[in-house]
PDB file of N, CA and C in Angstrom:
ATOM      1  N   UNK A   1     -16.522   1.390  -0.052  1.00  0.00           N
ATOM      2  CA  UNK A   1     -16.033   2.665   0.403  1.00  0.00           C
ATOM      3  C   UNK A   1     -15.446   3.391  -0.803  1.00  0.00           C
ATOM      4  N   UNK A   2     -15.552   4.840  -1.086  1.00  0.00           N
ATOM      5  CA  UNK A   2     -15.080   5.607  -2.372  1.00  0.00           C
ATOM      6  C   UNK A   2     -13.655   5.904  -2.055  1.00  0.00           C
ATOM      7  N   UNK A   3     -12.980   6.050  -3.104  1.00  0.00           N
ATOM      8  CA  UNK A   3     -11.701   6.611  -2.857  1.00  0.00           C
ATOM      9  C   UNK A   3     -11.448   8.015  -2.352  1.00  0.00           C
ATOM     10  N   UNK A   4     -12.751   9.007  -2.149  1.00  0.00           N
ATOM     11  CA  UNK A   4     -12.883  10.035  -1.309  1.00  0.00           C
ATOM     12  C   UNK A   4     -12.589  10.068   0.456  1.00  0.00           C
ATOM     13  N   UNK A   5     -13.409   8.910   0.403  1.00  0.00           N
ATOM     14  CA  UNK A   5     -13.729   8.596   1.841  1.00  0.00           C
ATOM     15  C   UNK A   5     -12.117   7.415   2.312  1.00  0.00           C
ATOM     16  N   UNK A   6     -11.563   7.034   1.485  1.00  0.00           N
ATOM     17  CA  UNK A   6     -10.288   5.988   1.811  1.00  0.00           C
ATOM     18  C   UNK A   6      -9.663   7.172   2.051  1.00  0.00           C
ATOM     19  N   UNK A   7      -8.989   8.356   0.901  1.00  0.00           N
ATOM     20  CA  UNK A   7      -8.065   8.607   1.283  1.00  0.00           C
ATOM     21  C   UNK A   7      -8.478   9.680   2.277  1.00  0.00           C
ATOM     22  N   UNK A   8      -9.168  10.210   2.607  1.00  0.00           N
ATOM     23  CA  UNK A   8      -9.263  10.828   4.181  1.00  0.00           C
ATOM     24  C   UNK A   8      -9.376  10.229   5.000  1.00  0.00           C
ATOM     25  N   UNK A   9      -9.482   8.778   5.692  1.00  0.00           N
ATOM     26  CA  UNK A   9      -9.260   8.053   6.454  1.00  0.00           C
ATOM     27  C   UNK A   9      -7.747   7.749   6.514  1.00  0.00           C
ATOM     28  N   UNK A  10      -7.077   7.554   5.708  1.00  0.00           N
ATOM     29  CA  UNK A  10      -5.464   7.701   5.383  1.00  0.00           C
ATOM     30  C   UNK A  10      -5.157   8.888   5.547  1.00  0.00           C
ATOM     31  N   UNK A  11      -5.129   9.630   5.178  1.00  0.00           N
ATOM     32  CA  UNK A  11      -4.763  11.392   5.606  1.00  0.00           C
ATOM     33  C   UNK A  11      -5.152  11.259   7.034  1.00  0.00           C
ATOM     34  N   UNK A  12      -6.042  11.032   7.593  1.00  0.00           N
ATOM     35  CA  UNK A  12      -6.510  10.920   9.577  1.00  0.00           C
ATOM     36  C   UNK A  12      -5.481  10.394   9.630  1.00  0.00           C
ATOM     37  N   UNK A  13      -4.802   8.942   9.605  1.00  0.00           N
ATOM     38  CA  UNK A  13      -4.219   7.935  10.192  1.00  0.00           C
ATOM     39  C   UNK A  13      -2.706   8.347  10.453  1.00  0.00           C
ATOM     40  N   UNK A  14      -2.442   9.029   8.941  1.00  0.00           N
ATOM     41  CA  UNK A  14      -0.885   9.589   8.739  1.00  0.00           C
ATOM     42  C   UNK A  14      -1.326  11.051   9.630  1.00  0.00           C
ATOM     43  N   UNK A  15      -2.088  11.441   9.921  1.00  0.00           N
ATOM     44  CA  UNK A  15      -1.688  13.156  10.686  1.00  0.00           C
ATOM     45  C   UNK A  15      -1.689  11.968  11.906  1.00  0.00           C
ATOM     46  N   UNK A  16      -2.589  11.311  12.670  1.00  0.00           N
ATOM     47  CA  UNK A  16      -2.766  10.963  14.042  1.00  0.00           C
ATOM     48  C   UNK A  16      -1.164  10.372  14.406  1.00  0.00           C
ATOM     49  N   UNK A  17      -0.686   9.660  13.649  1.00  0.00           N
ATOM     50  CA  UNK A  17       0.728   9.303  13.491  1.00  0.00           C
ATOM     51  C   UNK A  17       1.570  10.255  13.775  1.00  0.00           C
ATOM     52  N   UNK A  18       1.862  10.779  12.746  1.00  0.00           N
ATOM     53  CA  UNK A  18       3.027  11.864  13.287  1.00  0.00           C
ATOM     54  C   UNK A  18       2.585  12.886  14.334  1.00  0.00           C
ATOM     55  N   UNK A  19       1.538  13.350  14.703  1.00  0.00           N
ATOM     56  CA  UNK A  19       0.931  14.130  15.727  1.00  0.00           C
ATOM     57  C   UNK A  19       1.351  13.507  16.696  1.00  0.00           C
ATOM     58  N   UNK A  20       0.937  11.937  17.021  1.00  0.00           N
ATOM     59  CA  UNK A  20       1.254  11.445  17.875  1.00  0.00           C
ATOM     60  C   UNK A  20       2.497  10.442  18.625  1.00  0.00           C
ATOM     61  N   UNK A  21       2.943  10.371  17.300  1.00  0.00           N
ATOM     62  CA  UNK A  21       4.538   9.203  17.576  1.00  0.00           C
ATOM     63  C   UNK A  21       5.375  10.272  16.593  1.00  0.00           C
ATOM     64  N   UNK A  22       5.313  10.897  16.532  1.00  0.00           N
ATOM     65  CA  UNK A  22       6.840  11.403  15.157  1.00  0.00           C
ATOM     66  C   UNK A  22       6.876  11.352  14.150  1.00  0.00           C
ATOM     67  N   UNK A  23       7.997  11.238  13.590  1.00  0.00           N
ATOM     68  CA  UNK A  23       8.365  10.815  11.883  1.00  0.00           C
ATOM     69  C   UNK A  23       8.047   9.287  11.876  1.00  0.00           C
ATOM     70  N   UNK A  24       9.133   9.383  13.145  1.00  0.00           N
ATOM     71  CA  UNK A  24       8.919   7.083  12.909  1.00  0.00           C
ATOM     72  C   UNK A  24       7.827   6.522  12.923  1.00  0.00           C
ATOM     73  N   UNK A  25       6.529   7.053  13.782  1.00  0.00           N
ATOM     74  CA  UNK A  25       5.240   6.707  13.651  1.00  0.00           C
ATOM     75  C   UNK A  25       5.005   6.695  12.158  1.00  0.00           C
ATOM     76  N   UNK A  26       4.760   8.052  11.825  1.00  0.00           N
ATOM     77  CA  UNK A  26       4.364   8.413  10.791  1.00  0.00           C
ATOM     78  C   UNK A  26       5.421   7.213   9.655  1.00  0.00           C
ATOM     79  N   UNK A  27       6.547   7.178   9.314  1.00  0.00           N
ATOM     80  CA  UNK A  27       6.974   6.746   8.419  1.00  0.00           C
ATOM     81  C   UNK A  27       6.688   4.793   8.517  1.00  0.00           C
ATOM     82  N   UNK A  28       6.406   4.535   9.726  1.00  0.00           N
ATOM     83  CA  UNK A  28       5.696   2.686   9.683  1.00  0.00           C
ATOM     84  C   UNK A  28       3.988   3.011   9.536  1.00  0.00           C
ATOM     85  N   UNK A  29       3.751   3.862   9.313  1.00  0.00           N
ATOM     86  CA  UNK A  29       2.023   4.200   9.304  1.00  0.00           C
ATOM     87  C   UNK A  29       2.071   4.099   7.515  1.00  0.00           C
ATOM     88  N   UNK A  30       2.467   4.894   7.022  1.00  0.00           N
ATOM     89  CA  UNK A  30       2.935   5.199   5.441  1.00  0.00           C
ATOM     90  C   UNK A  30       3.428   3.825   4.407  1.00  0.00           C
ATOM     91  N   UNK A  31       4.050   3.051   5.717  1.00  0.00           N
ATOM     92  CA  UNK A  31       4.668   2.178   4.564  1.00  0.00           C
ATOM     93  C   UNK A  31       3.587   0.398   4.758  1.00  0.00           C
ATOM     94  N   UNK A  32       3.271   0.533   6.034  1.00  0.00           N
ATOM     95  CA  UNK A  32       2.295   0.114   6.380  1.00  0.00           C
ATOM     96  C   UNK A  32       0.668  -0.124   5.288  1.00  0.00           C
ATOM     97  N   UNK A  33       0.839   1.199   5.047  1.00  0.00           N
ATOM     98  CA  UNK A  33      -0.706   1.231   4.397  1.00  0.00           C
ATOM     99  C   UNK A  33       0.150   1.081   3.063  1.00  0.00           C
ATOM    100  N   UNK A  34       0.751   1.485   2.661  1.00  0.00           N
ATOM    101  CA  UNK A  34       1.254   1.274   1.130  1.00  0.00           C
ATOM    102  C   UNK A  34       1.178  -0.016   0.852  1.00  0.00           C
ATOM    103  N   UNK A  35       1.729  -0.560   1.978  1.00  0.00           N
ATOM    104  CA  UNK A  35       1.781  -2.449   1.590  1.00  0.00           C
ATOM    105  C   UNK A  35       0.205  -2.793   1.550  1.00  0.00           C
ATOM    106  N   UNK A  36      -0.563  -2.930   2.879  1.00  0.00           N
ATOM    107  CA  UNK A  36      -1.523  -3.095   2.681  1.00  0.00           C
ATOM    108  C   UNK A  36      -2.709  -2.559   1.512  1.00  0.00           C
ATOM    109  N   UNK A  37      -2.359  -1.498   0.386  1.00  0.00           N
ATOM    110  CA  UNK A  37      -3.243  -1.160  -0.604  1.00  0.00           C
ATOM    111  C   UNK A  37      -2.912  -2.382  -1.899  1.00  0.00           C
ATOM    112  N   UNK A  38      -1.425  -2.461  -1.938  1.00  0.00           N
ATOM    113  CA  UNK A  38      -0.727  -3.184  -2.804  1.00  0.00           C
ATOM    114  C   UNK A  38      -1.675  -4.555  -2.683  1.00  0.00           C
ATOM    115  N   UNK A  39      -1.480  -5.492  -1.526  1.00  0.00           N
ATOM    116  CA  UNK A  39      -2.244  -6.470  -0.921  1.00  0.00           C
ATOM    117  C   UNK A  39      -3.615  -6.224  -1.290  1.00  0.00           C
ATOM    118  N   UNK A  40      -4.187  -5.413  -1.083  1.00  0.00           N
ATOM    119  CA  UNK A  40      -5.382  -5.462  -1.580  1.00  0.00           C
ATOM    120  C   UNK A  40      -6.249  -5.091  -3.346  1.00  0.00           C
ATOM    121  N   UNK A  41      -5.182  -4.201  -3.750  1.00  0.00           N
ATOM    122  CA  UNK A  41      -5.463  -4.669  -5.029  1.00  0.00           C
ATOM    123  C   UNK A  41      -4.966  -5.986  -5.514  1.00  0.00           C
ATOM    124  N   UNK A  42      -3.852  -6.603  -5.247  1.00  0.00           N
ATOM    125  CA  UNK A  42      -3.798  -7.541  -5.475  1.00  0.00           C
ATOM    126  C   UNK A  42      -5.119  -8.634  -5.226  1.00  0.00           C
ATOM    127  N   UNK A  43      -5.341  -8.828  -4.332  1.00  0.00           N
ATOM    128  CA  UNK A  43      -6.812 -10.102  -3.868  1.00  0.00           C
ATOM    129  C   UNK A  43      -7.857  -9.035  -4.613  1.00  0.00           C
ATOM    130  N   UNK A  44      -8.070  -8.053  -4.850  1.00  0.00           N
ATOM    131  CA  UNK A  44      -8.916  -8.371  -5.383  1.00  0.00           C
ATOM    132  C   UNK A  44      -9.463  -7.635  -7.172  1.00  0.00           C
ATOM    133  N   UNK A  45      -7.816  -8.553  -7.621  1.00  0.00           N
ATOM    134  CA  UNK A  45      -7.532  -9.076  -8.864  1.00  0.00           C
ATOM    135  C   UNK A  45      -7.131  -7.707 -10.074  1.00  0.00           C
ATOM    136  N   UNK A  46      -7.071  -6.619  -9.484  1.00  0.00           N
ATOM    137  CA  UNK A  46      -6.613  -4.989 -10.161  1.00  0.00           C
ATOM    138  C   UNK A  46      -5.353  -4.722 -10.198  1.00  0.00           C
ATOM    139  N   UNK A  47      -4.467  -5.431  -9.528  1.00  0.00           N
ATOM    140  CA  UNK A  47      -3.105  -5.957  -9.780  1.00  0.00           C
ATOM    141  C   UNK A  47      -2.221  -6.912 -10.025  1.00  0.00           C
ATOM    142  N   UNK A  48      -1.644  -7.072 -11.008  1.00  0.00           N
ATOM    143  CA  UNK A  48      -1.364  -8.228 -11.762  1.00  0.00           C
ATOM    144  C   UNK A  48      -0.104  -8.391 -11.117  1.00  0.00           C
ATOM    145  N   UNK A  49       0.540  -9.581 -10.729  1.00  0.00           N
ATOM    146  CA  UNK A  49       1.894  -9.611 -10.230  1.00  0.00           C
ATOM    147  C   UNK A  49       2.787 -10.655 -11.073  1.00  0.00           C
ATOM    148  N   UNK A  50       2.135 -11.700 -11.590  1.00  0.00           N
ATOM    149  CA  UNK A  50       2.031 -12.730 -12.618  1.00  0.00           C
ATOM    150  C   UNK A  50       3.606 -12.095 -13.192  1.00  0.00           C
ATOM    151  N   UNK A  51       3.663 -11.087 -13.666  1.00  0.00           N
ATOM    152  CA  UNK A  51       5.074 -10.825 -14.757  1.00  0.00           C
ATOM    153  C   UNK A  51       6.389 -10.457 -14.022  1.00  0.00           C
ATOM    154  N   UNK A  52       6.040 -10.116 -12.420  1.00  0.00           N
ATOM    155  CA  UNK A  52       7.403  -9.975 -11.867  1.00  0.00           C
ATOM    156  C   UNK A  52       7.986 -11.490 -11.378  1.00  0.00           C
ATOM    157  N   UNK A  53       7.095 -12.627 -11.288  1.00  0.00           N
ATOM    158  CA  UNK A  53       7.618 -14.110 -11.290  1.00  0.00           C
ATOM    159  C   UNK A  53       7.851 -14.854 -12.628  1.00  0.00           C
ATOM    160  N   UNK A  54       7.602 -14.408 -13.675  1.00  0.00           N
ATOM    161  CA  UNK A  54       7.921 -15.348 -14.544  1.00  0.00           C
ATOM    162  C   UNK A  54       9.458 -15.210 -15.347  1.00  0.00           C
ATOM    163  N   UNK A  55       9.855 -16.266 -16.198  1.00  0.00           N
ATOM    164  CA  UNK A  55      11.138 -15.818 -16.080  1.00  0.00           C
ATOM    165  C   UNK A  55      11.460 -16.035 -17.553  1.00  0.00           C
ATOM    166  N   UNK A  56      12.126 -15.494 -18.800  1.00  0.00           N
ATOM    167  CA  UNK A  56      12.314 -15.612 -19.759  1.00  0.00           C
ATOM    168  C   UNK A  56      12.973 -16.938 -20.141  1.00  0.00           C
ATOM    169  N   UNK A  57      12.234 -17.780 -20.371  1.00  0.00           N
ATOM    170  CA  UNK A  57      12.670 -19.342 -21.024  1.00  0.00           C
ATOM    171  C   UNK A  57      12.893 -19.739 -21.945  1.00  0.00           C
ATOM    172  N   UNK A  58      12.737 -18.602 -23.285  1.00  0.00           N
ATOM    173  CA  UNK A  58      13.680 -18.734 -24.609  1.00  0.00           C
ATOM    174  C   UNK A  58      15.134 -18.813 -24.554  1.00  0.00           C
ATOM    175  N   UNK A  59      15.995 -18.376 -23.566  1.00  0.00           N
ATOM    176  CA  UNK A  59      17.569 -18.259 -23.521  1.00  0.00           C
ATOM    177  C   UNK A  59      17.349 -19.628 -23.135  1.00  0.00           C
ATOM    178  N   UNK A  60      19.016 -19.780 -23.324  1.00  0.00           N
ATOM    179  CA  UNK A  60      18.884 -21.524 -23.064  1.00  0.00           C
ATOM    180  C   UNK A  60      20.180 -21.294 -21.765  1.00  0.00           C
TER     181      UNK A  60
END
């Protein structure tokens, strides 16, 4: 799928949201998909997360 066609499926999802439930819809629709993009660049390997777990082991 192109990033044309994602983010107008996201633009649908966030209007059908607040059109239809409110802000609060709208604002668990938003944070919702934010996580889930994160998640998915992650699996499939375009986001590196590797440096927010590792931990500086030169200090003693």
């Amino acid at each position: 799928m192109s990033s044309t066609r994602l983010g107008l499926l996201t633009g649908l999802a966030l209007g059908l949201a607040i059109a239809l439930g409110g802000f609060g819809a709208f604002a668990a629709v938003a944070l919702l998909g934010a996580i889930g993009f994160l998640a998915g660049r992650c699996l499939d390997g375009k986001l590196d997360l590797s440096r927010l777990s590792t931990r500086d082991r030169s200090r003693p």
